[in-house]
ModelCIF file with pLDDT and N, C-alpha, C, O atoms, coordinates in Angstrom:
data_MODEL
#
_entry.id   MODEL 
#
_entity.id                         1 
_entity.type                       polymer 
_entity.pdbx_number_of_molecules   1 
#
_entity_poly.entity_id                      1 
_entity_poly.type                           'polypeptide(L)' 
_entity_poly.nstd_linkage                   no 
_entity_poly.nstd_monomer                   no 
_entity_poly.pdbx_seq_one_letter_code       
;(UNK)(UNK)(UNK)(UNK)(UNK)(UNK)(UNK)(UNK)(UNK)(UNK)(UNK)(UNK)(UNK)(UNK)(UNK)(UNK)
(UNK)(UNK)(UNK)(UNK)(UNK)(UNK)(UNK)(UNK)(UNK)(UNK)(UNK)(UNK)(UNK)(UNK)(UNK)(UNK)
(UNK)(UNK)(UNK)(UNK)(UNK)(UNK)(UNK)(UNK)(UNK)(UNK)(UNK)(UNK)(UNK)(UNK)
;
_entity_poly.pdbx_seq_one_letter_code_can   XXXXXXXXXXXXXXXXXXXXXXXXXXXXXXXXXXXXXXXXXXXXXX 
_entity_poly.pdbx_strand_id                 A 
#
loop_
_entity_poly_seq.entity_id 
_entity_poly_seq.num 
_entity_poly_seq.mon_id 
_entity_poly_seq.hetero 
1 1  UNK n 
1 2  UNK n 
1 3  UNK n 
1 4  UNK n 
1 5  UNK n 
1 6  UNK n 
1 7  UNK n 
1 8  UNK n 
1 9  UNK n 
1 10 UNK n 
1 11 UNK n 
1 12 UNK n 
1 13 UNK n 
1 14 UNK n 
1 15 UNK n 
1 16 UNK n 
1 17 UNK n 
1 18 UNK n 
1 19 UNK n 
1 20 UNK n 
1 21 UNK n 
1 22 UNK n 
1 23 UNK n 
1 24 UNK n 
1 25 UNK n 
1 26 UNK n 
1 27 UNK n 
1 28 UNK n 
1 29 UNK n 
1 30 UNK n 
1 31 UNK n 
1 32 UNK n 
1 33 UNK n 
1 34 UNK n 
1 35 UNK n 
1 36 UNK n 
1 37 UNK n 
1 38 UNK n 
1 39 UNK n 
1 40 UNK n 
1 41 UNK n 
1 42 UNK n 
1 43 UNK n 
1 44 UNK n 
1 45 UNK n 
1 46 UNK n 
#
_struct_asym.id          A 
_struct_asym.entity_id   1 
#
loop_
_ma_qa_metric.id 
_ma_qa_metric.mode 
_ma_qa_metric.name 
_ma_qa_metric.software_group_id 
_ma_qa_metric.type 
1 global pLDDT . pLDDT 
2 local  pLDDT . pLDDT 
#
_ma_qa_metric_global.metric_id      1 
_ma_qa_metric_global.metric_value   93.98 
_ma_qa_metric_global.model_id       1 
_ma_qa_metric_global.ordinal_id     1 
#
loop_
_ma_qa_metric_local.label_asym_id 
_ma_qa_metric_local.label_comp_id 
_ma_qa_metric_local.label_seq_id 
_ma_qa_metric_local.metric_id 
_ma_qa_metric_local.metric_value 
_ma_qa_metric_local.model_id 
_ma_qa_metric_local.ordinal_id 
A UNK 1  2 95.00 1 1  
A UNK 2  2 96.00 1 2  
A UNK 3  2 96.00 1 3  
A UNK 4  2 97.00 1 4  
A UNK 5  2 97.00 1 5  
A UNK 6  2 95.00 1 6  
A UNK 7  2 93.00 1 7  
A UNK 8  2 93.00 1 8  
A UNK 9  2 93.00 1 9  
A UNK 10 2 93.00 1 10 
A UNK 11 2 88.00 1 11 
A UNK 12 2 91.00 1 12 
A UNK 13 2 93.00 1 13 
A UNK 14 2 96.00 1 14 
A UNK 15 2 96.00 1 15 
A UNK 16 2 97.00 1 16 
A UNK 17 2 97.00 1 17 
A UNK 18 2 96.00 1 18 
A UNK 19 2 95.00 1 19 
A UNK 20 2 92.00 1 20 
A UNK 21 2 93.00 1 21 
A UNK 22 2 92.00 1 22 
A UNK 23 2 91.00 1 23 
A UNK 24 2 93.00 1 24 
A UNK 25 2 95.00 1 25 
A UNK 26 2 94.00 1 26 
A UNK 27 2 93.00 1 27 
A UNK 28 2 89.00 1 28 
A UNK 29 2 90.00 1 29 
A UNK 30 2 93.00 1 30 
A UNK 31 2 95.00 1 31 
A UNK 32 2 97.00 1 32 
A UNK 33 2 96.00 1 33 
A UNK 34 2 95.00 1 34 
A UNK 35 2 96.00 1 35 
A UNK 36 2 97.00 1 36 
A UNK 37 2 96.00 1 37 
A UNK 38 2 96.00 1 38 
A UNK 39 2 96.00 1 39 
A UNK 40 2 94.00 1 40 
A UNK 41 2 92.00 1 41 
A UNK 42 2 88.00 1 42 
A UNK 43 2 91.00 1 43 
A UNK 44 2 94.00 1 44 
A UNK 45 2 94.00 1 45 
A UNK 46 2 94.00 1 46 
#
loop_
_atom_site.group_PDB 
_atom_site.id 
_atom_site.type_symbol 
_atom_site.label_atom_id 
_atom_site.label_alt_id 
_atom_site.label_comp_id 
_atom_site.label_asym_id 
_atom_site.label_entity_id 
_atom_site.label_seq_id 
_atom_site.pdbx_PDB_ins_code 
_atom_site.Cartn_x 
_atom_site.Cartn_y 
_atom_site.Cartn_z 
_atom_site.occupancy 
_atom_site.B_iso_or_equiv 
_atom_site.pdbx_formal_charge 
_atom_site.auth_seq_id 
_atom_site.auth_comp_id 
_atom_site.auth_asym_id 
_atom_site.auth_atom_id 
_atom_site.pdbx_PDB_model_num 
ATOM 1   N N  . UNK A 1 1  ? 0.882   -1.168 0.000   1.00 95.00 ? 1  UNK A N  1 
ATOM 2   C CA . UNK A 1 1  ? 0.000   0.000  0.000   1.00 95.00 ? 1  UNK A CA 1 
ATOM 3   C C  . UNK A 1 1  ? 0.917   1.215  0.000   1.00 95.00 ? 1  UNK A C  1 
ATOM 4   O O  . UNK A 1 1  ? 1.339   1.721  1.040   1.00 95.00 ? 1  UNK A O  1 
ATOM 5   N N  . UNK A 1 2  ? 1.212   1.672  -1.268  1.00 96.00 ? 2  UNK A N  1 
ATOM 6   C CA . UNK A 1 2  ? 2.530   2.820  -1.161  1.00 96.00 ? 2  UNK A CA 1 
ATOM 7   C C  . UNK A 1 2  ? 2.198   3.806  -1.256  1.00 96.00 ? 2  UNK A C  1 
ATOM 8   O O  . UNK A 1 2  ? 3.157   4.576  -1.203  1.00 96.00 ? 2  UNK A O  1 
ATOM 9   N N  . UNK A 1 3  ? 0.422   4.745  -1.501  1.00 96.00 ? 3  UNK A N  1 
ATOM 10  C CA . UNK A 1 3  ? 0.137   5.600  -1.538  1.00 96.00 ? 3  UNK A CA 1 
ATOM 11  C C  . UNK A 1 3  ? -1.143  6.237  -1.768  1.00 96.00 ? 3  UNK A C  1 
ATOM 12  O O  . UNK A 1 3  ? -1.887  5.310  -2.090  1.00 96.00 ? 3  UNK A O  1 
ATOM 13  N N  . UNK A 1 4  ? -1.773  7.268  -1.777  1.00 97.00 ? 4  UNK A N  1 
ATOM 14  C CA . UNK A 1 4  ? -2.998  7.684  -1.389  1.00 97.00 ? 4  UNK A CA 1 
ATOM 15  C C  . UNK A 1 4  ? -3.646  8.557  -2.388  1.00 97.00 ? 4  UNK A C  1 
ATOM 16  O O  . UNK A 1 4  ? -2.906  9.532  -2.523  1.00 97.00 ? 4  UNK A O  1 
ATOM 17  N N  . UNK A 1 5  ? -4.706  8.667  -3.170  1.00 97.00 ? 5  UNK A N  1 
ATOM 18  C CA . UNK A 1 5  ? -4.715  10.260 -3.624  1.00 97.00 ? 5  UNK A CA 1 
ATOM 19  C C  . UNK A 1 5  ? -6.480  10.265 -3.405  1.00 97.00 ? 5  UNK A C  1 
ATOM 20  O O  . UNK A 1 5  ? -7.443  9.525  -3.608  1.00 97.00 ? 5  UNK A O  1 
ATOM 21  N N  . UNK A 1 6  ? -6.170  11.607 -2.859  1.00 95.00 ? 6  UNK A N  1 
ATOM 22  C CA . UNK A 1 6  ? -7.808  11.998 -2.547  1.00 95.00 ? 6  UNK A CA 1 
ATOM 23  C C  . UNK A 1 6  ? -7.835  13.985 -2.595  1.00 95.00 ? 6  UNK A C  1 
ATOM 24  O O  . UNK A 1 6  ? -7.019  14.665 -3.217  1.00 95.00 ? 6  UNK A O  1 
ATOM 25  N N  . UNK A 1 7  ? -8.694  14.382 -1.980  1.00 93.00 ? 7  UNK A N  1 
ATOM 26  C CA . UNK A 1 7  ? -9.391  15.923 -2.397  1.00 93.00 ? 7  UNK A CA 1 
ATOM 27  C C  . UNK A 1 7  ? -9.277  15.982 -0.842  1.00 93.00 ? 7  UNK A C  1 
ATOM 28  O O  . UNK A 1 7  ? -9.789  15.281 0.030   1.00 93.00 ? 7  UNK A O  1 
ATOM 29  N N  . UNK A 1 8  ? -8.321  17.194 -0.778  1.00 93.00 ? 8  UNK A N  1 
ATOM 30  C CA . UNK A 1 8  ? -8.638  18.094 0.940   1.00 93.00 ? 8  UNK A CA 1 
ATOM 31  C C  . UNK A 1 8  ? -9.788  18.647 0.953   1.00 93.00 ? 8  UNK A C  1 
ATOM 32  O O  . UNK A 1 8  ? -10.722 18.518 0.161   1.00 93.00 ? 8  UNK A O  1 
ATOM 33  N N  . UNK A 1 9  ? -9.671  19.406 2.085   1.00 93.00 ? 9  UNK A N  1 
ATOM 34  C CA . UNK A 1 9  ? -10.905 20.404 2.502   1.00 93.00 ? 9  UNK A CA 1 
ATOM 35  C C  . UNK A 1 9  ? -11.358 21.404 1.408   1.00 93.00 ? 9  UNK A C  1 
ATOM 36  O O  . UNK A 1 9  ? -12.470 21.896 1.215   1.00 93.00 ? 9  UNK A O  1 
ATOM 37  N N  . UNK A 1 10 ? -9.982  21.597 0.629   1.00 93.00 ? 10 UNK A N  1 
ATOM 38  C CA . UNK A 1 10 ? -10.362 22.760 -0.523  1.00 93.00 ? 10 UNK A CA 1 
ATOM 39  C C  . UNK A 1 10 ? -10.778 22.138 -1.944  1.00 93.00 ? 10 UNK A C  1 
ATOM 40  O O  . UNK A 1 10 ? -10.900 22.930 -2.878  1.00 93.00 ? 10 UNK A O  1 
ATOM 41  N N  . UNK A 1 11 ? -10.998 20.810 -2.162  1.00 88.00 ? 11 UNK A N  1 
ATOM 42  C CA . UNK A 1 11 ? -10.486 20.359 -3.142  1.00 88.00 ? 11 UNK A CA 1 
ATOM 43  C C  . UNK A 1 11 ? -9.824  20.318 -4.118  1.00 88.00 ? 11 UNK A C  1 
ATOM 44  O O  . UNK A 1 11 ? -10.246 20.201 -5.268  1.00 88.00 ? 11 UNK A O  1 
ATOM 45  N N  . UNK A 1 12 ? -8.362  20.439 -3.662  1.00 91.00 ? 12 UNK A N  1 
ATOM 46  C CA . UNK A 1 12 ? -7.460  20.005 -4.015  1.00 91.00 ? 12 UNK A CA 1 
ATOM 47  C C  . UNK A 1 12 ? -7.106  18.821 -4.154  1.00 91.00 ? 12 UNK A C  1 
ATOM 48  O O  . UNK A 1 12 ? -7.696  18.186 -3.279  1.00 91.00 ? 12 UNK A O  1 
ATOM 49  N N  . UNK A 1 13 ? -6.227  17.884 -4.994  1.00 93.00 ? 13 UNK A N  1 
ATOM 50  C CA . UNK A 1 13 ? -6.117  16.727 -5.317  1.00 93.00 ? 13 UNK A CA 1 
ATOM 51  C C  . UNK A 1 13 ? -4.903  16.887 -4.708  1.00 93.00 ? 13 UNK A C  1 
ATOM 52  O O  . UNK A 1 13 ? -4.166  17.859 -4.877  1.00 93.00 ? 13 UNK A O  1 
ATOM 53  N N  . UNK A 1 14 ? -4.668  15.871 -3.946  1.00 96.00 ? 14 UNK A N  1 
ATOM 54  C CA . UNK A 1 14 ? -3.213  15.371 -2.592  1.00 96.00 ? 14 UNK A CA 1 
ATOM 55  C C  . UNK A 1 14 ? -2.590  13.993 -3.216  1.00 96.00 ? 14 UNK A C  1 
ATOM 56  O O  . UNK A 1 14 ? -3.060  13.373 -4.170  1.00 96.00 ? 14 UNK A O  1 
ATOM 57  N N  . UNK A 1 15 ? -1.547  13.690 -2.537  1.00 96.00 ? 15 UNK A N  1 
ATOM 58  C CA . UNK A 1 15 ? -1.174  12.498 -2.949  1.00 96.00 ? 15 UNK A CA 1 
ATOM 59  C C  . UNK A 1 15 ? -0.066  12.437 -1.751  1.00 96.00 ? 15 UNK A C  1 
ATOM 60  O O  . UNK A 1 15 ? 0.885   13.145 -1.419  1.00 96.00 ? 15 UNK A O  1 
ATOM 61  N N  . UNK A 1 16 ? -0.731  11.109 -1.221  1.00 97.00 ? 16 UNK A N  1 
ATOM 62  C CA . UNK A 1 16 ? 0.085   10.931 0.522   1.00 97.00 ? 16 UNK A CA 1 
ATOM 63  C C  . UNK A 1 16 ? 0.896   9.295  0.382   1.00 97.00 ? 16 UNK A C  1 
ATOM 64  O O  . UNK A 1 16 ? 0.585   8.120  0.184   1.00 97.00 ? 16 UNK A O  1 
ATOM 65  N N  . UNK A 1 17 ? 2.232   10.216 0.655   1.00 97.00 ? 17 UNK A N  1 
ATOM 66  C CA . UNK A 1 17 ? 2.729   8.567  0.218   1.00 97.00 ? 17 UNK A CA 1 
ATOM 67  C C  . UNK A 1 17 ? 2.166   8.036  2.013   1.00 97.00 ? 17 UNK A C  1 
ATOM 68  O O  . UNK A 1 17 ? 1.654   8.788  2.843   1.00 97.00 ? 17 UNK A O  1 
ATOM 69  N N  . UNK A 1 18 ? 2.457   6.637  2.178   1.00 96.00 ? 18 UNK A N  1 
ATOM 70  C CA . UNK A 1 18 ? 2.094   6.138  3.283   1.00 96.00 ? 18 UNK A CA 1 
ATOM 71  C C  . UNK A 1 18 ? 3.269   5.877  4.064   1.00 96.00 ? 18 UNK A C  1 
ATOM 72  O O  . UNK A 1 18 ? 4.291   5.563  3.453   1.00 96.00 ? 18 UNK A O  1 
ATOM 73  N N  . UNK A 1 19 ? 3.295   5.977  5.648   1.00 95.00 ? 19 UNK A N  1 
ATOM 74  C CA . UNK A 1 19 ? 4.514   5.809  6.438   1.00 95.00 ? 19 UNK A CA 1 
ATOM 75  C C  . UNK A 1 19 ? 5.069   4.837  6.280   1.00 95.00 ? 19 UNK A C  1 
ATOM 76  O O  . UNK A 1 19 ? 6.283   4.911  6.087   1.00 95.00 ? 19 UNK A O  1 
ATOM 77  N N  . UNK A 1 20 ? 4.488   3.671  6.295   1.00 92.00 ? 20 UNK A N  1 
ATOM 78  C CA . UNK A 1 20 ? 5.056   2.474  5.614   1.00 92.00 ? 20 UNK A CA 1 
ATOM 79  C C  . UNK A 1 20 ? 6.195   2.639  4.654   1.00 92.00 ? 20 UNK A C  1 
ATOM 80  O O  . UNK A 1 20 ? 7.314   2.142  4.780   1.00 92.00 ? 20 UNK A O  1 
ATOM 81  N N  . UNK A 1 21 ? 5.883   3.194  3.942   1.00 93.00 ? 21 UNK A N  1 
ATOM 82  C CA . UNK A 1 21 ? 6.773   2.727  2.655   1.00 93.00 ? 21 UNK A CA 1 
ATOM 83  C C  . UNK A 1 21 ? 8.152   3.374  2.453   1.00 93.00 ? 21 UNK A C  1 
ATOM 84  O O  . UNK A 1 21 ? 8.332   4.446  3.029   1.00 93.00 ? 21 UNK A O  1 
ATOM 85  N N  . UNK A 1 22 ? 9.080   2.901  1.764   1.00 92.00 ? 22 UNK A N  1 
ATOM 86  C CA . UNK A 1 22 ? 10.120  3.232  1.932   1.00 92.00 ? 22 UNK A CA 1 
ATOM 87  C C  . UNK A 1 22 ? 10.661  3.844  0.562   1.00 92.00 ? 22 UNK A C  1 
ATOM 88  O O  . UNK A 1 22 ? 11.864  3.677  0.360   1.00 92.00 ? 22 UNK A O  1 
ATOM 89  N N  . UNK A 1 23 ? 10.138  4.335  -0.127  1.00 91.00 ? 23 UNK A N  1 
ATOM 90  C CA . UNK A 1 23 ? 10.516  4.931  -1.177  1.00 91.00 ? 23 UNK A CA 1 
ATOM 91  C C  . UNK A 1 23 ? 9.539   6.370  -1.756  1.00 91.00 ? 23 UNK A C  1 
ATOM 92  O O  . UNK A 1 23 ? 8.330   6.272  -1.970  1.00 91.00 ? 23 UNK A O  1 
ATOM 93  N N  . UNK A 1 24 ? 10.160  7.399  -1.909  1.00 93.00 ? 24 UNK A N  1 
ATOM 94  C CA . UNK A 1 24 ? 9.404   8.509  -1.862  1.00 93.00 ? 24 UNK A CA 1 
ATOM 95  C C  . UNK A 1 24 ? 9.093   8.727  -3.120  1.00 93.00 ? 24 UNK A C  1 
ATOM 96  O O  . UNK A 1 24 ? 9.930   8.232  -3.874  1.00 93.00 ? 24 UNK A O  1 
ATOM 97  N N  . UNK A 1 25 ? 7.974   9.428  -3.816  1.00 95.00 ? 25 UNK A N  1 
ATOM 98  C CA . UNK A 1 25 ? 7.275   9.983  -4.563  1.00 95.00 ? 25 UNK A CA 1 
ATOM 99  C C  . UNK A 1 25 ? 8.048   11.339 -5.145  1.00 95.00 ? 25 UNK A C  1 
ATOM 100 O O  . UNK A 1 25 ? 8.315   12.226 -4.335  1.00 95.00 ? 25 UNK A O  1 
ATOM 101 N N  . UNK A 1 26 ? 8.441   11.518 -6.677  1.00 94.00 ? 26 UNK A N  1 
ATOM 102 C CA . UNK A 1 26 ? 9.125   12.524 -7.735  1.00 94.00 ? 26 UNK A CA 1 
ATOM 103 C C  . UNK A 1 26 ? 7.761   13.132 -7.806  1.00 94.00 ? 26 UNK A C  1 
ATOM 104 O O  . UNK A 1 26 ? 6.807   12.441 -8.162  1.00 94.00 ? 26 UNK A O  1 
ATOM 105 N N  . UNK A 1 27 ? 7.570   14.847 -7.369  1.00 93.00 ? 27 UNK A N  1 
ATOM 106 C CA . UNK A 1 27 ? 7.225   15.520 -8.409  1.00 93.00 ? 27 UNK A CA 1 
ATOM 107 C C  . UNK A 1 27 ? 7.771   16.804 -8.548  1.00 93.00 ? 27 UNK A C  1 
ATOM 108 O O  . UNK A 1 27 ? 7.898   17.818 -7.861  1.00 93.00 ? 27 UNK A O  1 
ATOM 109 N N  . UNK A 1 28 ? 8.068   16.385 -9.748  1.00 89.00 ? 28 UNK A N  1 
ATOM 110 C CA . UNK A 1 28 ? 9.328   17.143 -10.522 1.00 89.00 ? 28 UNK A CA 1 
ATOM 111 C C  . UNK A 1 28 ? 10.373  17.238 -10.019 1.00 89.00 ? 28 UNK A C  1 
ATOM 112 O O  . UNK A 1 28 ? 11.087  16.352 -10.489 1.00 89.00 ? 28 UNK A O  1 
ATOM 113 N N  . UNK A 1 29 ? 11.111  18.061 -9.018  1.00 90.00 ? 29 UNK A N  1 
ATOM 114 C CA . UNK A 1 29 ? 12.288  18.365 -8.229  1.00 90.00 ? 29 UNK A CA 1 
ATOM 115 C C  . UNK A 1 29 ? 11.604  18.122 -6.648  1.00 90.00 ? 29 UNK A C  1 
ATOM 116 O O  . UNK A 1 29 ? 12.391  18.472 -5.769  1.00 90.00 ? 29 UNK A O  1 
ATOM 117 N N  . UNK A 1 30 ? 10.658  17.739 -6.277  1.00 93.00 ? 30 UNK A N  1 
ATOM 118 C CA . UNK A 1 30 ? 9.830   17.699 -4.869  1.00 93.00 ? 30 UNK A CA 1 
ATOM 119 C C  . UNK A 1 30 ? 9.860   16.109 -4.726  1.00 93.00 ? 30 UNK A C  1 
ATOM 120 O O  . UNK A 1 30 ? 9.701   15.339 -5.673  1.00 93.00 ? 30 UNK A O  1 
ATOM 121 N N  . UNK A 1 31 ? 10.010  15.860 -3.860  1.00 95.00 ? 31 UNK A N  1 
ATOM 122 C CA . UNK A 1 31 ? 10.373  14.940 -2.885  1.00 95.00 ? 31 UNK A CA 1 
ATOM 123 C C  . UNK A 1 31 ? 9.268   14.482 -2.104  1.00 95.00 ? 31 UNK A C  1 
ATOM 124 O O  . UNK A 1 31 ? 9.630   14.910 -1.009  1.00 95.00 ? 31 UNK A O  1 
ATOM 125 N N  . UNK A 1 32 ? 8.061   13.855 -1.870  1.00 97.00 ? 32 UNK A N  1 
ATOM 126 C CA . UNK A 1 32 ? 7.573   13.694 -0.797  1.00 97.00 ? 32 UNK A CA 1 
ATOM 127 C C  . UNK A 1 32 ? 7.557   11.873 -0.552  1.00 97.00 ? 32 UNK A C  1 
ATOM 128 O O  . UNK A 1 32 ? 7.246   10.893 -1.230  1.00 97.00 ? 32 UNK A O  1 
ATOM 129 N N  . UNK A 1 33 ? 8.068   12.125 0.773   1.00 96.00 ? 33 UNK A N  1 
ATOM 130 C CA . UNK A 1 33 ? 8.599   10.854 1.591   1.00 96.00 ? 33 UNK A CA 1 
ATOM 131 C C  . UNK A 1 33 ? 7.568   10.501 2.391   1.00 96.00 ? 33 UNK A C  1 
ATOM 132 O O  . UNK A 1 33 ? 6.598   11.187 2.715   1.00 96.00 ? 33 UNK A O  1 
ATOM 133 N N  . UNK A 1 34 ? 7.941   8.953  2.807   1.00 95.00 ? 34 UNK A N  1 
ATOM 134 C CA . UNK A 1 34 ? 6.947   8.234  3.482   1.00 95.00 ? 34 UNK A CA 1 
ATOM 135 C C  . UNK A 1 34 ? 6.518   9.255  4.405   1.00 95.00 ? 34 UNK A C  1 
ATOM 136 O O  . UNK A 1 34 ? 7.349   10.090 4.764   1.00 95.00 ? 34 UNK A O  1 
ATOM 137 N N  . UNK A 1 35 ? 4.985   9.320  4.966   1.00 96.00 ? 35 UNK A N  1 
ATOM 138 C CA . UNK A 1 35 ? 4.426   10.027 6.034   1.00 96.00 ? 35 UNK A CA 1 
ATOM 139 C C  . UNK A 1 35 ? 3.940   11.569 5.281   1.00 96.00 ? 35 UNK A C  1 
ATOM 140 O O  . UNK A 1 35 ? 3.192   12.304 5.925   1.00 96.00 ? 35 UNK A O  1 
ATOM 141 N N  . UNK A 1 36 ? 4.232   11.824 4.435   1.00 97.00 ? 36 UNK A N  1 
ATOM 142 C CA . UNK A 1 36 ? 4.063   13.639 3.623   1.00 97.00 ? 36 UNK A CA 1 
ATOM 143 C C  . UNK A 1 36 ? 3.145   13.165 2.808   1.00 97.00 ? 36 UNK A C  1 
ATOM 144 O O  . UNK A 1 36 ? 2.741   12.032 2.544   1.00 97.00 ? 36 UNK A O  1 
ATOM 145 N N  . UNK A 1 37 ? 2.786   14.631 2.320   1.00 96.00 ? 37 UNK A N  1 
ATOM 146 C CA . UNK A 1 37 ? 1.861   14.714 1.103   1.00 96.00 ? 37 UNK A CA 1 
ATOM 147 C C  . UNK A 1 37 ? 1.915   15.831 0.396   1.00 96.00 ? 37 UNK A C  1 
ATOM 148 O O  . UNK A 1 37 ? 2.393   16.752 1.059   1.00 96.00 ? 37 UNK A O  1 
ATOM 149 N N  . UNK A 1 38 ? 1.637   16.102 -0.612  1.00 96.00 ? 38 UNK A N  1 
ATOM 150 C CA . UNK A 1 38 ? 2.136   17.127 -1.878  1.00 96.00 ? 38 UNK A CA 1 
ATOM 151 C C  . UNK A 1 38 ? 0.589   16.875 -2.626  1.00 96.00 ? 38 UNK A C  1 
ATOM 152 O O  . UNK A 1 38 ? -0.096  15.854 -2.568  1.00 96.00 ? 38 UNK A O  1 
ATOM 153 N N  . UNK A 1 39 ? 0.233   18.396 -3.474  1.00 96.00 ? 39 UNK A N  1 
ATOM 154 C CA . UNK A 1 39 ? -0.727  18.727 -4.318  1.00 96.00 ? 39 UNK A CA 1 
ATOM 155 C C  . UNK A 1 39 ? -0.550  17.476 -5.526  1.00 96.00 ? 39 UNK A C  1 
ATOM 156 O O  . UNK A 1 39 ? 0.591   17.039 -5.679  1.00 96.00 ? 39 UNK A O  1 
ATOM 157 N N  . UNK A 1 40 ? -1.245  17.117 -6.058  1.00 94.00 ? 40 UNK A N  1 
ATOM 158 C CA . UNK A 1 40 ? -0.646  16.027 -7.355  1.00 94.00 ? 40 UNK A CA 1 
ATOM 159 C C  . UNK A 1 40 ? -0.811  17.248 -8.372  1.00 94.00 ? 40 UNK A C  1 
ATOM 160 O O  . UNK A 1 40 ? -1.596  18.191 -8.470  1.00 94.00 ? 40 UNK A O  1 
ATOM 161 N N  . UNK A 1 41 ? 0.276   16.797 -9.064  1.00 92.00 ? 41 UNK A N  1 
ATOM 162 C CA . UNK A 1 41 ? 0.899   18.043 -10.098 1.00 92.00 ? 41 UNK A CA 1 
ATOM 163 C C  . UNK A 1 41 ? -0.091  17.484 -11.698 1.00 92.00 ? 41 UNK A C  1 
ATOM 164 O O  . UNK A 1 41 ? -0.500  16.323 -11.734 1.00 92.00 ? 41 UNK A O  1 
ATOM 165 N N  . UNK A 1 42 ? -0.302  18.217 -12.611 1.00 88.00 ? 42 UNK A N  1 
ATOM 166 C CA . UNK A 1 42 ? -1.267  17.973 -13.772 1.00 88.00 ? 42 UNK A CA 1 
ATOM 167 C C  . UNK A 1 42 ? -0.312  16.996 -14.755 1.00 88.00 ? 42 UNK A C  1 
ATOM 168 O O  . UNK A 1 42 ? -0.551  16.124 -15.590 1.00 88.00 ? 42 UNK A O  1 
ATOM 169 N N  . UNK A 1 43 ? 0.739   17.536 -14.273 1.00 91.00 ? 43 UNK A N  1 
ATOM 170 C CA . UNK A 1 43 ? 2.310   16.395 -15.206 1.00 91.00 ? 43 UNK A CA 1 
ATOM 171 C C  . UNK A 1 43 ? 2.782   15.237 -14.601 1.00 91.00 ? 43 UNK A C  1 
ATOM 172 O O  . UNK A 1 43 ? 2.864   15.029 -13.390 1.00 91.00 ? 43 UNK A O  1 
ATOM 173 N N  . UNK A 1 44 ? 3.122   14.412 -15.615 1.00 94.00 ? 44 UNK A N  1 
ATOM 174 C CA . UNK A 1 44 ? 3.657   13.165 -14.585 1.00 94.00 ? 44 UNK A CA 1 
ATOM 175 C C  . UNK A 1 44 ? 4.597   12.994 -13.700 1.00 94.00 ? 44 UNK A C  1 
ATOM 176 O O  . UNK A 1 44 ? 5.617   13.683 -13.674 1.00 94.00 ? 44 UNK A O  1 
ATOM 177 N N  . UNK A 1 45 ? 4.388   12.240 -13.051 1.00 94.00 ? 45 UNK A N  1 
ATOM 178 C CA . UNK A 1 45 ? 5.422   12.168 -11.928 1.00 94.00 ? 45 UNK A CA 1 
ATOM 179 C C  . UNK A 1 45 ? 6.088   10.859 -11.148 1.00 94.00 ? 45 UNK A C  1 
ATOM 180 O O  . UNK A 1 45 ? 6.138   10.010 -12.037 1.00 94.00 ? 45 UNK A O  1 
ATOM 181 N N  . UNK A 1 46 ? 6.514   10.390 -10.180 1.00 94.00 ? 46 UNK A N  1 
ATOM 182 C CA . UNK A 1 46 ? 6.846   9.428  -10.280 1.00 94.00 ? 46 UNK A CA 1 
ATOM 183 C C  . UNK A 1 46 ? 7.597   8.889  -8.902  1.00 94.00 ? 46 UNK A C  1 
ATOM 184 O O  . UNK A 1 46 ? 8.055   7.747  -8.855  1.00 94.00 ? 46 UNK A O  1 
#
């Protein structure tokens, strides 16, 4: 289970990697690591 994507309070689209996991989420030059979460960007990512 390596990650999450759902709509905050504002709906915004999030993408939460999970504490579990041990490998963090590219978008673009951003970094988000197990336990964080970042806007999901309209470009791919990885």
């Amino acid at each position: 289970s390596h990650l999450r994507i759902e709509p905050d309070e504002d709906g915004t689209l999030r993408l939460h990697v999970h504490e579990n996991a041990h490998n963090a989420a590219r978008l673009g030059r951003q970094r988000v690591g197990p336990g964080q979460s970042a806007p999901v960007p309209r470009e791919a990512w990885s």
